[in-house]
Structure formats: structure tokens, C-alpha cells
C-alpha atoms as a PDB file:
ATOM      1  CA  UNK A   1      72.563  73.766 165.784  1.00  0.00           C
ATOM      2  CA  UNK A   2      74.322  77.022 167.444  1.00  0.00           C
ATOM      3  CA  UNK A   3      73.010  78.995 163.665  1.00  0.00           C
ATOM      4  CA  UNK A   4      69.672  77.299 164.555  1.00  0.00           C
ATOM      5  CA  UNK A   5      69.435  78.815 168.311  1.00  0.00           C
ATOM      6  CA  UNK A   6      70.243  82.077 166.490  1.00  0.00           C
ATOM      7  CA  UNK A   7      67.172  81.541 164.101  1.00  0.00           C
ATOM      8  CA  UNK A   8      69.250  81.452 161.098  1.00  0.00           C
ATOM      9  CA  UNK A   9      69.463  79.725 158.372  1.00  0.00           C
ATOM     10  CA  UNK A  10      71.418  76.096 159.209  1.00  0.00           C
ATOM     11  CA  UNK A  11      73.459  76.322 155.595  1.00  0.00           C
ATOM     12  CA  UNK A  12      74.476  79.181 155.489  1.00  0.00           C
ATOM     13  CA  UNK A  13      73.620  81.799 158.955  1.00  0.00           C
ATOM     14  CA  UNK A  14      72.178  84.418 156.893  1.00  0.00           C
ATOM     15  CA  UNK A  15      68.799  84.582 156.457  1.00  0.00           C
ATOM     16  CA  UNK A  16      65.956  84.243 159.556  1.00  0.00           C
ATOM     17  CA  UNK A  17      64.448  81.024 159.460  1.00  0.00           C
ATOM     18  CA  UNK A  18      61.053  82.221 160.808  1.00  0.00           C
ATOM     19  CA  UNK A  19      58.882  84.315 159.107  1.00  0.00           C
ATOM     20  CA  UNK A  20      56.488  84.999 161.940  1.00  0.00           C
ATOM     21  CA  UNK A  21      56.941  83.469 166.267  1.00  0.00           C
ATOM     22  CA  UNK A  22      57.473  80.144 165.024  1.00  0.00           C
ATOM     23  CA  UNK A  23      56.373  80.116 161.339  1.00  0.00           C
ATOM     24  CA  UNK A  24      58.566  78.770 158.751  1.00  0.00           C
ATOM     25  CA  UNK A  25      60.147  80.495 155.667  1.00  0.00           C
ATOM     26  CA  UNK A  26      59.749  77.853 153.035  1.00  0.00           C
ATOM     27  CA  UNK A  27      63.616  78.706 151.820  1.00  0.00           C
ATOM     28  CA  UNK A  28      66.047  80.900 153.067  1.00  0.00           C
ATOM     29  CA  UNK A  29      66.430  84.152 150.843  1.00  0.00           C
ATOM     30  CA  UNK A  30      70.151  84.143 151.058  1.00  0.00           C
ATOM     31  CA  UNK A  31      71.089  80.576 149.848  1.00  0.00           C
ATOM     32  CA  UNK A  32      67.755  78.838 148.840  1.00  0.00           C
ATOM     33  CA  UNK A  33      67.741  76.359 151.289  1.00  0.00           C
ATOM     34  CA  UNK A  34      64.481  74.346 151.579  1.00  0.00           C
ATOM     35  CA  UNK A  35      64.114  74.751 155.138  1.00  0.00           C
ATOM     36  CA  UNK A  36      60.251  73.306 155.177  1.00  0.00           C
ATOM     37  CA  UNK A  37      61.563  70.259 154.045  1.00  0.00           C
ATOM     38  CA  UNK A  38      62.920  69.844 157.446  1.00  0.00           C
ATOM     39  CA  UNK A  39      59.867  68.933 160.378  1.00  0.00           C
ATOM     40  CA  UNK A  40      59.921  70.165 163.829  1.00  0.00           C
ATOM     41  CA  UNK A  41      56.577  70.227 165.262  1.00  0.00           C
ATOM     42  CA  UNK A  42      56.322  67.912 167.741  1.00  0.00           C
ATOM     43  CA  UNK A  43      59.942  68.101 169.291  1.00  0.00           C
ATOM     44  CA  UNK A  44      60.573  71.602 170.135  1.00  0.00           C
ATOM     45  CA  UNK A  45      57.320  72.228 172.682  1.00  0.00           C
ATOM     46  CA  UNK A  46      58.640  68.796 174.539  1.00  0.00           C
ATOM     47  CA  UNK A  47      62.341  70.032 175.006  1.00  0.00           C
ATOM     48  CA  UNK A  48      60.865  73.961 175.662  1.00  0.00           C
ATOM     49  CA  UNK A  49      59.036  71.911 178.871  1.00  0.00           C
ATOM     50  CA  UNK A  50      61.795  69.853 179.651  1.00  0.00           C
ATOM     51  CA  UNK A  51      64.110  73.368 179.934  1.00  0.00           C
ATOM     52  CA  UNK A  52      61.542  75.400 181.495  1.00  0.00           C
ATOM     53  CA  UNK A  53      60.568  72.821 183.971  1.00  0.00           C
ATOM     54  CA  UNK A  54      64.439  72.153 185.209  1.00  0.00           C
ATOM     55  CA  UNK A  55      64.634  76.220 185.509  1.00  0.00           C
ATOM     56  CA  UNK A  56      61.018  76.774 187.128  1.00  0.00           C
ATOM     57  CA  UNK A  57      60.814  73.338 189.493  1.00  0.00           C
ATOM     58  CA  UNK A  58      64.314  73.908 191.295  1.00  0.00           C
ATOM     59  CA  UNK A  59      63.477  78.378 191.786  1.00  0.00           C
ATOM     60  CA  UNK A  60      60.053  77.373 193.558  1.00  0.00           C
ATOM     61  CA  UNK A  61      61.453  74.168 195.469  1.00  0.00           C
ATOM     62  CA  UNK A  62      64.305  76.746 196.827  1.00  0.00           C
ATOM     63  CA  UNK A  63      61.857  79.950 197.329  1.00  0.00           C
ATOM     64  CA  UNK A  64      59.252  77.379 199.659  1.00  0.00           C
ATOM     65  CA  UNK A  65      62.773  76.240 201.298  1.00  0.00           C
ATOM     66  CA  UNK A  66      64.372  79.581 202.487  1.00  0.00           C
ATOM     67  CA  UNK A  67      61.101  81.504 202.268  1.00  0.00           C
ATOM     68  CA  UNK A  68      57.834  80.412 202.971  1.00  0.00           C
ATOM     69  CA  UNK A  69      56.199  82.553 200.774  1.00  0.00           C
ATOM     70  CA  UNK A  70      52.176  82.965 200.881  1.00  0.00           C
ATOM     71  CA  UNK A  71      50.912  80.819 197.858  1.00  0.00           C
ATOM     72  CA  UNK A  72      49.526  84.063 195.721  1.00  0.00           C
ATOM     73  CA  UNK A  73      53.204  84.701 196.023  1.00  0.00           C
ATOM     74  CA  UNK A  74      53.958  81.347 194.093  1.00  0.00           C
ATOM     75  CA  UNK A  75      51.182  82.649 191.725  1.00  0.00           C
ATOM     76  CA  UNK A  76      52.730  86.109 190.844  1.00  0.00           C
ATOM     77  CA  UNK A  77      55.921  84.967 190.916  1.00  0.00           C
ATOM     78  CA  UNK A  78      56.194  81.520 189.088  1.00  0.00           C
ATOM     79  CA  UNK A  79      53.315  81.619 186.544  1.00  0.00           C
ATOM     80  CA  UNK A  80      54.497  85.063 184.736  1.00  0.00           C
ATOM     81  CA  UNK A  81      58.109  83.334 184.647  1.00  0.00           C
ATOM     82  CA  UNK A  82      57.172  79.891 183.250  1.00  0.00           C
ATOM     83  CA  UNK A  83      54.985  81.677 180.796  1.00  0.00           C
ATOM     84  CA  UNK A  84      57.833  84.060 179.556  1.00  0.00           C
ATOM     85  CA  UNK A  85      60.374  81.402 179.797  1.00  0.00           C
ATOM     86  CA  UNK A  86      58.194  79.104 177.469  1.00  0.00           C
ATOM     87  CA  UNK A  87      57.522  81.737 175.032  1.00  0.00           C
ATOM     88  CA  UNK A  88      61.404  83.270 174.838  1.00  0.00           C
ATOM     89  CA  UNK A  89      62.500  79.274 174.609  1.00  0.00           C
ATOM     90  CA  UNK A  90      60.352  77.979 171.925  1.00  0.00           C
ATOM     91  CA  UNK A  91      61.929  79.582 168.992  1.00  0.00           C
ATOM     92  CA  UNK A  92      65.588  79.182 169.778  1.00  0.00           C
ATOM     93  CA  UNK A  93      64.911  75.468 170.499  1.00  0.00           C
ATOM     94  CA  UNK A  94      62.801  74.831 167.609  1.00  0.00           C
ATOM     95  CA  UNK A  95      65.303  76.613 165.357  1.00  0.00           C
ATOM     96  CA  UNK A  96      68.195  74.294 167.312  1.00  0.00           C
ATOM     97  CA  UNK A  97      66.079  70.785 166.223  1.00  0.00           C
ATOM     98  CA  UNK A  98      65.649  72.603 162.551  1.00  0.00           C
ATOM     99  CA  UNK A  99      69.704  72.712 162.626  1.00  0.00           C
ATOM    100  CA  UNK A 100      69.967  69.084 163.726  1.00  0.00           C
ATOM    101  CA  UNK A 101      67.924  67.875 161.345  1.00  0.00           C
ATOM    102  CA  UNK A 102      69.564  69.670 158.654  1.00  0.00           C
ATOM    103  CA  UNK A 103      73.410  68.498 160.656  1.00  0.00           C
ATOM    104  CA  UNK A 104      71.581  64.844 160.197  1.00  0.00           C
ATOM    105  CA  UNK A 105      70.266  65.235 156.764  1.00  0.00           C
ATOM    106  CA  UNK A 106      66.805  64.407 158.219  1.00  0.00           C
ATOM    107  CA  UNK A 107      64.700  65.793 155.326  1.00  0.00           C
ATOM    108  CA  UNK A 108      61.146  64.581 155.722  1.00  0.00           C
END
């Protein structure tokens, strides 16, 4: 999982695993690992929410607390972050479930 975070290959850490964001290399150019055999579609946007929602949820329940900000403050403050958060996130988590699968041997 921890070569998967790092967008490597899961076999053998070499090689990227993405070609593009969060596109696929059918194989890995180092070892020839059939990494498309290996699904994560569905998973890795669900656990990017669950992350970015335990970050985002507790920072704007603790800024109303102390604070009181104005709600445009809210605004400029926790829509940039969840969208940045989601975006960094998404490929380190999807390359994690790619590395679980491949730890499982959960070829599809």
C-alpha cells in the first residue's frame, strides 16, 4: 500500500502507476506488471470524502467555535481547502486501494 500512496508500481516501486491525474498505465514499464487488471473506481472517491471530510468538518466546527467568522469567510476559507484537499488526496488513495488489491491478489 505505502508504494501505492507513492504512485508506484505495487511489485516492484519503480515505475508511476498513472499515466495522467488518475489514469492508469496498463503495465508498469519497469517489471510488466498488469496493473489494469487491478479495479479501483469506485473506492478511492469514497475514502478521498471520508479523509477530506474528517480534516474539513472538525477546522470549520473549531473556526465557528473560537471565531465567529462572517459566512463569506467560511466560503473563502473552506471551499478552496476541501477542493485542494480532494484533488491532492485522490491519487495517493487510489494508488493505496491499487496496492491492496494487488497485497490481496484481487485481480478483477
Amino acid at each position: 500500500m505505502l508504494r501505492g500512496i507513492r504512485k508506484r508500481c505495487p511489485q516492484c516501486g519503480e515505475s508511476h502507476i498513472f499515466s495522467r491525474y488518475v489514469t492508469v498505465n496498463p503495465t508498469c514499464r519497469h517489471c510488466g506488471l498488469d496493473i489494469s487488471a487491478y479495479r479501483a473506481d469506485d473506492a478511492p472517491p469514497y475514502f478521498t470524502i471520508f479523509v477530506v471530510g474528517h480534516i474539513v468538518i472538525p477546522g470549520m466546527l473549531l473556526l465557528e467555535q473560537n471565531f465567529h467568522p462572517a459566512s463569506w469567510v467560511h466560503m473563502a476559507t473552506w471551499v478552496p481547502m476541501t477542493l485542494l484537499l480532494t484533488l491532492a488526496l485522490l491519487p495517493p488513495i487510489k494508488g493505496a486501494v491499487i496496492g491492496a488489491q494487488w497485497a490481496l491478489r484481487m485481480k478483477s
